[in-house]
Protein backbone atom coordinates (compact mmCIF):
# COMPACT_ATOMS: atom_id res chain seq x y z
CA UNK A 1 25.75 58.68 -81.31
CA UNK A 2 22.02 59.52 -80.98
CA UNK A 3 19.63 60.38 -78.22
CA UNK A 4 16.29 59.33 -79.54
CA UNK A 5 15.54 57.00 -76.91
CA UNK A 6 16.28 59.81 -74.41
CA UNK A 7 13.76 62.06 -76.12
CA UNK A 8 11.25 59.22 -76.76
CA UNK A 9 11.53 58.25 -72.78
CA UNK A 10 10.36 62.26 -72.35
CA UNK A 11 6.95 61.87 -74.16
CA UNK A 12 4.82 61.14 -71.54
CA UNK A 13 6.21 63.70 -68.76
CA UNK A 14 5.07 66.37 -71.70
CA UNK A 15 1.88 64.55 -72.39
CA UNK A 16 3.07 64.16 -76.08
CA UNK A 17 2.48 61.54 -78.32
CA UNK A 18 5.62 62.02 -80.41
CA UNK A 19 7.66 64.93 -81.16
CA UNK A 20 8.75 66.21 -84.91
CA UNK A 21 12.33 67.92 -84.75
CA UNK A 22 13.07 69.91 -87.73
CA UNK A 23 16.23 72.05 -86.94
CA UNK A 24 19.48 71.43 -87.71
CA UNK A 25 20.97 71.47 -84.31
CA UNK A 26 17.44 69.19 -82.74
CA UNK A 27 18.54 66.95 -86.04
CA UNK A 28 21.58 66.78 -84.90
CA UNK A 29 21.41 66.11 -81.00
CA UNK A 30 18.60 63.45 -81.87
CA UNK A 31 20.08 61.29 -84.48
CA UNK A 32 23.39 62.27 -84.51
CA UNK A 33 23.80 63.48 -88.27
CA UNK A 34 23.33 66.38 -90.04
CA UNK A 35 21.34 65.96 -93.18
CA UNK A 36 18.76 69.21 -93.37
CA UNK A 37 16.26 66.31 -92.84
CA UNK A 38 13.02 65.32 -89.88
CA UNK A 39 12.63 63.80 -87.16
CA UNK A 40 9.67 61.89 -85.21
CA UNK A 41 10.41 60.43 -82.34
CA UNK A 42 7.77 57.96 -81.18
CA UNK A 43 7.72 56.23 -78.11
CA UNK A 44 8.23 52.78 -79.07
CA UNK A 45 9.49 53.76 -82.92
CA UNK A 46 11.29 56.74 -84.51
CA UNK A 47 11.67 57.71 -88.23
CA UNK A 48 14.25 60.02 -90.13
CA UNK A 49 13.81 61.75 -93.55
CA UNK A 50 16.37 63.94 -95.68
CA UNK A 51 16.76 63.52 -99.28
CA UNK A 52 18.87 62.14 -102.20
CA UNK A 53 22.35 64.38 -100.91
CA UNK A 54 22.16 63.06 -97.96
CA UNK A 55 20.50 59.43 -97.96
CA UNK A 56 23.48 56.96 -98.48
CA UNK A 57 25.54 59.09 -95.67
CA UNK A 58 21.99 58.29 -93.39
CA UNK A 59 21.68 54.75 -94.04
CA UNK A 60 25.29 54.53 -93.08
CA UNK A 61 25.31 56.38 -89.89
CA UNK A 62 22.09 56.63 -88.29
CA UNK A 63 20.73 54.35 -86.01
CA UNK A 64 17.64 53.67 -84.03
CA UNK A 65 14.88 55.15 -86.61
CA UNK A 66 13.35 54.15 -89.82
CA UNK A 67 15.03 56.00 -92.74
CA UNK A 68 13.25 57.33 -95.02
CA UNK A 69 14.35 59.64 -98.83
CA UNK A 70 11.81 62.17 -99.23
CA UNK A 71 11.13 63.13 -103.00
CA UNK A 72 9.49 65.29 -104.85
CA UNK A 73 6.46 64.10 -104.38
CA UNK A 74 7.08 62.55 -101.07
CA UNK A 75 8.08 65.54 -99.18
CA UNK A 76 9.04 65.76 -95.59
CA UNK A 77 5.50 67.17 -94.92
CA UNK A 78 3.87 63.50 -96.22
CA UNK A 79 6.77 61.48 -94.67
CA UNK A 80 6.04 63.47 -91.44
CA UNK A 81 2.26 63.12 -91.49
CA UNK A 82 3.08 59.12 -92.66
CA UNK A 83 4.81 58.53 -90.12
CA UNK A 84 2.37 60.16 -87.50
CA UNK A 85 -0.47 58.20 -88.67
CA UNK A 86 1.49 55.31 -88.23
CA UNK A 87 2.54 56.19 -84.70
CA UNK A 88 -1.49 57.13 -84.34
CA UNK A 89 0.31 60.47 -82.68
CA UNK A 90 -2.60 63.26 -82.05
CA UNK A 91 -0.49 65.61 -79.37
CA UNK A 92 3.13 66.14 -81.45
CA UNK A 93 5.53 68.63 -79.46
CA UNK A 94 7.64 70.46 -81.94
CA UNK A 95 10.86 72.92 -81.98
CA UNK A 96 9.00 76.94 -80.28
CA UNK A 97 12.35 77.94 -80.12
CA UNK A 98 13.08 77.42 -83.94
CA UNK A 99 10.56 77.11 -85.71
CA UNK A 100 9.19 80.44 -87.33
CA UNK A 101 5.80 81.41 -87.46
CA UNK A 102 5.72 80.76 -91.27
CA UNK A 103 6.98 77.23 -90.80
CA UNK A 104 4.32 76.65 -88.06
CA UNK A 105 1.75 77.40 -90.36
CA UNK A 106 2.94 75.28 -93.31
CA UNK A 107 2.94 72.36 -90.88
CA UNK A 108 -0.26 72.75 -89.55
CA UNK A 109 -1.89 73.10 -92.97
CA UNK A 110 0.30 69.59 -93.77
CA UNK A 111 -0.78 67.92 -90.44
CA UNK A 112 -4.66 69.09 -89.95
CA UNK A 113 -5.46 65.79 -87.68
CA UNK A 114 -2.38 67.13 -85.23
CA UNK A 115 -2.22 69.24 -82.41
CA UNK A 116 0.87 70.78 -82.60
CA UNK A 117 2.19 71.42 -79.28
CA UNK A 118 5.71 74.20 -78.31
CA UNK A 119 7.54 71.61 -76.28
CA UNK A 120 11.77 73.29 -77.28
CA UNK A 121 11.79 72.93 -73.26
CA UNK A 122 12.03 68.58 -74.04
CA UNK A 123 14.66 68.88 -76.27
CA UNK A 124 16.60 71.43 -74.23
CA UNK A 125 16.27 70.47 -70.89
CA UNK A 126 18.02 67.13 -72.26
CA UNK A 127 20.49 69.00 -74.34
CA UNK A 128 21.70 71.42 -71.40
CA UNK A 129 23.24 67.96 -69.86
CA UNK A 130 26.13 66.55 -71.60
CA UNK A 131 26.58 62.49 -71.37
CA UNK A 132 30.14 60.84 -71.78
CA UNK A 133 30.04 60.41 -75.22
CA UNK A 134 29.73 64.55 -75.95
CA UNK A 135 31.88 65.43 -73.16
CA UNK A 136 34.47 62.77 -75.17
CA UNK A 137 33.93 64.77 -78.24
CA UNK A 138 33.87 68.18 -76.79
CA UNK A 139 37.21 67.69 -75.06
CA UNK A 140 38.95 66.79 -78.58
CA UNK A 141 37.57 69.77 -79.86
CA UNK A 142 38.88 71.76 -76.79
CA UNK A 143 42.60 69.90 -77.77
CA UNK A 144 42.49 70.85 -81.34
CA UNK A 145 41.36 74.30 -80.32
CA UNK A 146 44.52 74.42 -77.72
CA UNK A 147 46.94 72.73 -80.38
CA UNK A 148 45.64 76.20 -83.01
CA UNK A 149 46.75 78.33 -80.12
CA UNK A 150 49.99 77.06 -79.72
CA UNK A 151 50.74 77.37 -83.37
CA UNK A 152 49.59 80.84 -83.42
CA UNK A 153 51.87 81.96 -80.27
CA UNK A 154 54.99 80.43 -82.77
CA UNK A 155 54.10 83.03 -85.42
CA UNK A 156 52.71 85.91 -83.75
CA UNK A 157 54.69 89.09 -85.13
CA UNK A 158 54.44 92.83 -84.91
CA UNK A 159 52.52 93.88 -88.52
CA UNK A 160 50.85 91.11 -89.10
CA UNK A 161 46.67 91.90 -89.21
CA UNK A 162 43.45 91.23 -87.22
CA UNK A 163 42.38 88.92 -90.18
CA UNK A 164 45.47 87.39 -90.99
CA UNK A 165 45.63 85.87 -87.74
CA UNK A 166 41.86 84.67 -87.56
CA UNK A 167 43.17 83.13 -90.75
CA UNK A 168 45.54 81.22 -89.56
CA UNK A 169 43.70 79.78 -86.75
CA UNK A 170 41.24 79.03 -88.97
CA UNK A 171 43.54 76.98 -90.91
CA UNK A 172 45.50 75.30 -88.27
CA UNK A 173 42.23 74.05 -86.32
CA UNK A 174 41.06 72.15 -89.70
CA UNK A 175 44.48 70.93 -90.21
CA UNK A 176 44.23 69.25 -86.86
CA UNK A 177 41.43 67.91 -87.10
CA UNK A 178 38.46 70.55 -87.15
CA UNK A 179 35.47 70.08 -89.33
CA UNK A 180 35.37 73.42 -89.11
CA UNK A 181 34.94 76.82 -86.92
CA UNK A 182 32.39 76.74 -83.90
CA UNK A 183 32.07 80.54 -85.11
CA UNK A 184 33.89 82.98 -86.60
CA UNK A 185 36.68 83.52 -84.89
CA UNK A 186 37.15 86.98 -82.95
CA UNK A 187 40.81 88.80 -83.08
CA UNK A 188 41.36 92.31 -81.85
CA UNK A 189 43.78 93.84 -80.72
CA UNK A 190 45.17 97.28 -79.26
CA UNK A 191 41.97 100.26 -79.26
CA UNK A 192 40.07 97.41 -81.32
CA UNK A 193 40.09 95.02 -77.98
CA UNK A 194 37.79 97.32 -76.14
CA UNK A 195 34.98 95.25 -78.55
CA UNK A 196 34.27 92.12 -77.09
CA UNK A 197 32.87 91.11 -80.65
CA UNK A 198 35.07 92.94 -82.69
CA UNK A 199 35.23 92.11 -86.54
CA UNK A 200 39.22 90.87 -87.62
CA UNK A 201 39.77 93.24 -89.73
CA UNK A 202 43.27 95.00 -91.40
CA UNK A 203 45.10 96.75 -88.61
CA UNK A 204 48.20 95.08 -87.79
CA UNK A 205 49.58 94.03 -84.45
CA UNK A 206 51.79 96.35 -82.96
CA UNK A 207 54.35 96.49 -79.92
CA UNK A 208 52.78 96.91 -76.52
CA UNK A 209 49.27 96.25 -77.63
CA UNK A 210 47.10 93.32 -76.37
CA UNK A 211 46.03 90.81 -78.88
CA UNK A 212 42.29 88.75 -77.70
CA UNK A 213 41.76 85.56 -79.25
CA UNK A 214 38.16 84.11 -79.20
CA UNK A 215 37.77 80.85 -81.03
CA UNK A 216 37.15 77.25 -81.17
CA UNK A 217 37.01 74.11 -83.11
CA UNK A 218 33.98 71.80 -84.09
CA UNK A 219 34.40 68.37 -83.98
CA UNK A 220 31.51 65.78 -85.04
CA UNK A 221 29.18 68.97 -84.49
CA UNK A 222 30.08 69.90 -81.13
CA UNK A 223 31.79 73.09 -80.36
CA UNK A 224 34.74 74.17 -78.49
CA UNK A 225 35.28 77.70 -77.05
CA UNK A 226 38.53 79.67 -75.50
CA UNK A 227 39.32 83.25 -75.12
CA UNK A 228 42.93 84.38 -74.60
CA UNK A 229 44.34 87.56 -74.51
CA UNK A 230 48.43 87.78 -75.16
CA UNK A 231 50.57 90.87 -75.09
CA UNK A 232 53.09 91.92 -77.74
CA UNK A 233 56.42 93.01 -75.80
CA UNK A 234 55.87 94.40 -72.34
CA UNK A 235 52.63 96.02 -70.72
CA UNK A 236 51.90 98.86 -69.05
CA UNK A 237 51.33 98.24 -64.90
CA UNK A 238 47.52 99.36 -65.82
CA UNK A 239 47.47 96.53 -68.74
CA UNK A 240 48.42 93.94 -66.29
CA UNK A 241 46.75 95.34 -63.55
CA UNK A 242 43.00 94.68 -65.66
CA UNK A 243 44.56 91.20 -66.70
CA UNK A 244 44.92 89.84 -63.62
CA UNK A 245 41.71 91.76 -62.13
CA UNK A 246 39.95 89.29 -65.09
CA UNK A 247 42.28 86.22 -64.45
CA UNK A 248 40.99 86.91 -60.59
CA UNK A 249 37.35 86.83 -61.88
CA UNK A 250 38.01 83.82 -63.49
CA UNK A 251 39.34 82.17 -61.44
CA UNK A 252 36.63 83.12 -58.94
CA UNK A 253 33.46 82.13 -60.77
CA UNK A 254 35.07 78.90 -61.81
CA UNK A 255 35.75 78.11 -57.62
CA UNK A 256 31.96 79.13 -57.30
CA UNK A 257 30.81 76.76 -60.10
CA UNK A 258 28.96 73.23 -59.61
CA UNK A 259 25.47 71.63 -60.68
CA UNK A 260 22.41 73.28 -58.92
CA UNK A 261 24.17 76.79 -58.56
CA UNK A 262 21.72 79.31 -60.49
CA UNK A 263 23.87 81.17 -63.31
CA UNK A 264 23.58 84.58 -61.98
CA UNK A 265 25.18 83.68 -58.70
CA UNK A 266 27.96 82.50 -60.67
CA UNK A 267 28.23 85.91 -62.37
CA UNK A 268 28.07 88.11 -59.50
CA UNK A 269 30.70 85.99 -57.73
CA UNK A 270 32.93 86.65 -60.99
CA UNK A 271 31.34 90.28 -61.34
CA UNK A 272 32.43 91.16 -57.60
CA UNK A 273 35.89 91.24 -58.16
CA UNK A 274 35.94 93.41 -60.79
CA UNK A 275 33.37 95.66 -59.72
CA UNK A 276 35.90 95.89 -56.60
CA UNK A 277 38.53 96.68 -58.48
CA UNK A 278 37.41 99.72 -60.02
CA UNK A 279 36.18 98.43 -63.29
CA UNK A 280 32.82 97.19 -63.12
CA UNK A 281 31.81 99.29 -65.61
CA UNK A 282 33.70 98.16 -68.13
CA UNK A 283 32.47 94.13 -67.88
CA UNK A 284 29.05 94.62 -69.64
CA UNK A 285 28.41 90.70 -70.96
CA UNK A 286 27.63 87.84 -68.53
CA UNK A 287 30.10 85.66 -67.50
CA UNK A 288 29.36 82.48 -69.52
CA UNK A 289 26.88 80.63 -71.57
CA UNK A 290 26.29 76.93 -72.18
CA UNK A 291 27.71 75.36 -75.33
CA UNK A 292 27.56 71.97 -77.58
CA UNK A 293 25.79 71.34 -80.58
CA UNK A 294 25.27 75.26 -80.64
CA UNK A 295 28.56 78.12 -79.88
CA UNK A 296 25.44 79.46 -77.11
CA UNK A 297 23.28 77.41 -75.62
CA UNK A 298 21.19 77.56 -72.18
CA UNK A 299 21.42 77.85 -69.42
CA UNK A 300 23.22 80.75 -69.06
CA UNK A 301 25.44 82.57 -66.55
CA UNK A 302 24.63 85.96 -66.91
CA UNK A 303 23.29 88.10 -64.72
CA UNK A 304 19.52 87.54 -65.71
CA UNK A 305 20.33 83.47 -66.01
CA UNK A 306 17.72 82.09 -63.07
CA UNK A 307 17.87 78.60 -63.81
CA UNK A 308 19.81 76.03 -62.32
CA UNK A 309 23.01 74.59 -64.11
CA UNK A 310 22.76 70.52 -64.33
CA UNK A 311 25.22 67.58 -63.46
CA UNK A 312 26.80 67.92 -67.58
CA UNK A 313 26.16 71.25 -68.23
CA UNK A 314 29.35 72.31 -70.13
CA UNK A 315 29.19 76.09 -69.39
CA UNK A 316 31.84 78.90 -70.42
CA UNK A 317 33.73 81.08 -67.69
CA UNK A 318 34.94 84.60 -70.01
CA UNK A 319 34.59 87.74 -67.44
CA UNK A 320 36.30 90.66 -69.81
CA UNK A 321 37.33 94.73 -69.07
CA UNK A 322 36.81 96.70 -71.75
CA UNK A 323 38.18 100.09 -71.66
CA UNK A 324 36.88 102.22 -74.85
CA UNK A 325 39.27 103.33 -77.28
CA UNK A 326 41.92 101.91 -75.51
CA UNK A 327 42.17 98.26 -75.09
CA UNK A 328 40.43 95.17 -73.35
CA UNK A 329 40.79 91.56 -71.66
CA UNK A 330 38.67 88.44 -72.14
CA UNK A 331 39.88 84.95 -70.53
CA UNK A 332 37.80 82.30 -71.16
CA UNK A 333 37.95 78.35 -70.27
CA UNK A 334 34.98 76.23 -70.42
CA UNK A 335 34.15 74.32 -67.74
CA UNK A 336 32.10 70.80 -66.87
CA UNK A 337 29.50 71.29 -64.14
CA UNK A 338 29.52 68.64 -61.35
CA UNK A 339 27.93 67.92 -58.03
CA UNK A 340 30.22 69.76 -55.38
CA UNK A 341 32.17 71.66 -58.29
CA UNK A 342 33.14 71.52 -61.67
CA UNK A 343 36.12 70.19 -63.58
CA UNK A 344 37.83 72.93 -66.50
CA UNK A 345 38.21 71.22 -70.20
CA UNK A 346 40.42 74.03 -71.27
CA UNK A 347 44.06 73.13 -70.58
CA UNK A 348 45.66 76.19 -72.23
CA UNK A 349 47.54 78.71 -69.91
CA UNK A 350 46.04 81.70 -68.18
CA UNK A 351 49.23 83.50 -66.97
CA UNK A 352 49.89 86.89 -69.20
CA UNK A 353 51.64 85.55 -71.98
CA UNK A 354 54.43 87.94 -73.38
CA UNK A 355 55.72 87.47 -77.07
């Protein structure tokens, strides 16, 4: 699956003659392979260089472009400028948003006879919506990611640690089919949950304390994401008071959701109820983020998020309380923005669990 045509069909509204893509995730969403390798996307022709590690995989799986090895002495800097002059491409959008100011300088010493133009807003505008083929993906990922949750609820024990848990869901999402982690997987639990990025580390799980669970499985370089937060033995009324206060929240920004709604709106729907419940405080992160290729991707959901979310925008819904030194809640589903609503990926449950 690739999406040069899709970028290629985008020149002209950016007054571009072609556009070179050289990071991984751009490689990725535009040819559908990873490879460390270019891209130009032309608008009648398209052309793809990585080297000898990667080449046979290339020829095998990409589509849609002209494949080229690059060498020592054909390095993607003469492949790219080859490939330009053959294209007769003056006006070449390339990647603002990833492209360091180093990097821009090496290329424009390679390419003197090209104005190179930021244009991340083409490639992003077209990543933000999903089509059927990555929603297909991203919902196997979400199921492998659910299946590693399940397995984890079967072994969950008082004295086991932080890490040994990340561990194992590490484990159990390849062994179902993972390529591997969307991100390093977040486990905290008791005083350590009040850190909504909190490193697993060697305190073990005890009785009464929370346990949150952020993680998610790639699959074909798409991400999944989910957020649960579990309970060993029985909580205290105030510990299931701020769970369902964030289940609420939830639940409440993902009613609000649907294409055209502007992030923030989404957030201070999701924001209200816990600010009304005494704990607004205590929720400092937005309340979701796009994801795909990338674990964060825009547009956002946040409370400074003032674009609009498109028809495919696959955003995350994760409103937390954090309450320092003591414990926390995150909930998180991801969700599929659609005209007139949205329709939730994740399948897991949301009701306290008690082990």
């Amino acid at each position: 699956m690739n999406h040069l045509e899709k970028i290629s069909a985008q020149l002209p509204s950016f007054e571009l003659d072609a556009m070179l893509i050289t990071s991984g995730p751009g490689e990725r969403y535009a040819v559908g392979f990873h490879g460390e390798g270019t891209v130009v996307a032309g608008p009648k022709e398209c052309f793809y260089h990585t080297d000898s590690r990667y080449i046979e995989s290339a020829n095998n799986q990409v589509t849609g472009a002209v494949i080229r090895m690059s060498t020592t002495a054909s390095n993607h800097k003469v492949l790219v400028k080859e490939a330009l002059e053959k294209l007769g491409a003056k006006k070449v959008g390339f990647e603002d948003g990833y492209m360091s100011v180093f990097d821009y300088n090496d290329w424009k010493k390679a390419l003197p006879d090209v104005e190179l133009v930021p244009a991340q807003a083409l490639v992003n505008d077209l990543r933000a919506s999903k089509d059927a083929g990555e929603l297909e993906i991203m919902t196997r990922a979400q199921r492998i990611t659910e299946q590693a949750f399940d397995e984890i609820l079967s072994v969950l024990t008082p004295g086991m640690t932080e890490q040994d848990i990340a561990a194992r869901l590490t484990y159990y999402m390849m062994r179902f089919g993972a390529e591997k982690n969307s991100f390093d997987p977040i486990v905290v639990s008791g005083p350590n949950g009040s850190l909504p990025h909190g490193i697993p580390s060697q305190k073990t799980v005890q009785e009464g304390e929370f346990i949150t669970m952020d993680f998610g499985a790639m699959v074909d370089g798409y991400c999944a994401d989910m957020t649960r937060t579990v309970v060993l033995g029985k909580p205290t009324d105030e510990m299931r008071k701020v769970y369902d206060t964030v289940l609420e929240a939830q639940l409440a920004g993902i009613a609000a959701s649907k294409a055209g709604m502007i992030g923030c709106d989404i957030d201070a729907v999701a924001r209200k109820v816990i600010t009304d419940a005494g704990y607004g405080d205590y929720f400092g992160h937005g309340y979701g983020h796009s994801l795909g290729i990338e674990i964060h991707e825009l547009p956002g959901a946040g409370p400074t998020s003032k674009k609009p979310l498109p028809v495919g925008a696959v955003v995350s819904a994760e409103p937390g309380i954090y309450l320092p030194g003591r414990f926390g809640v995150r909930i998180e589903d991801v969700a599929v923005m659609e005209e007139g609503g949205c329709t939730v990926l994740t399948k897991a449950p949301k009701e306290l669990i008690l082990l």
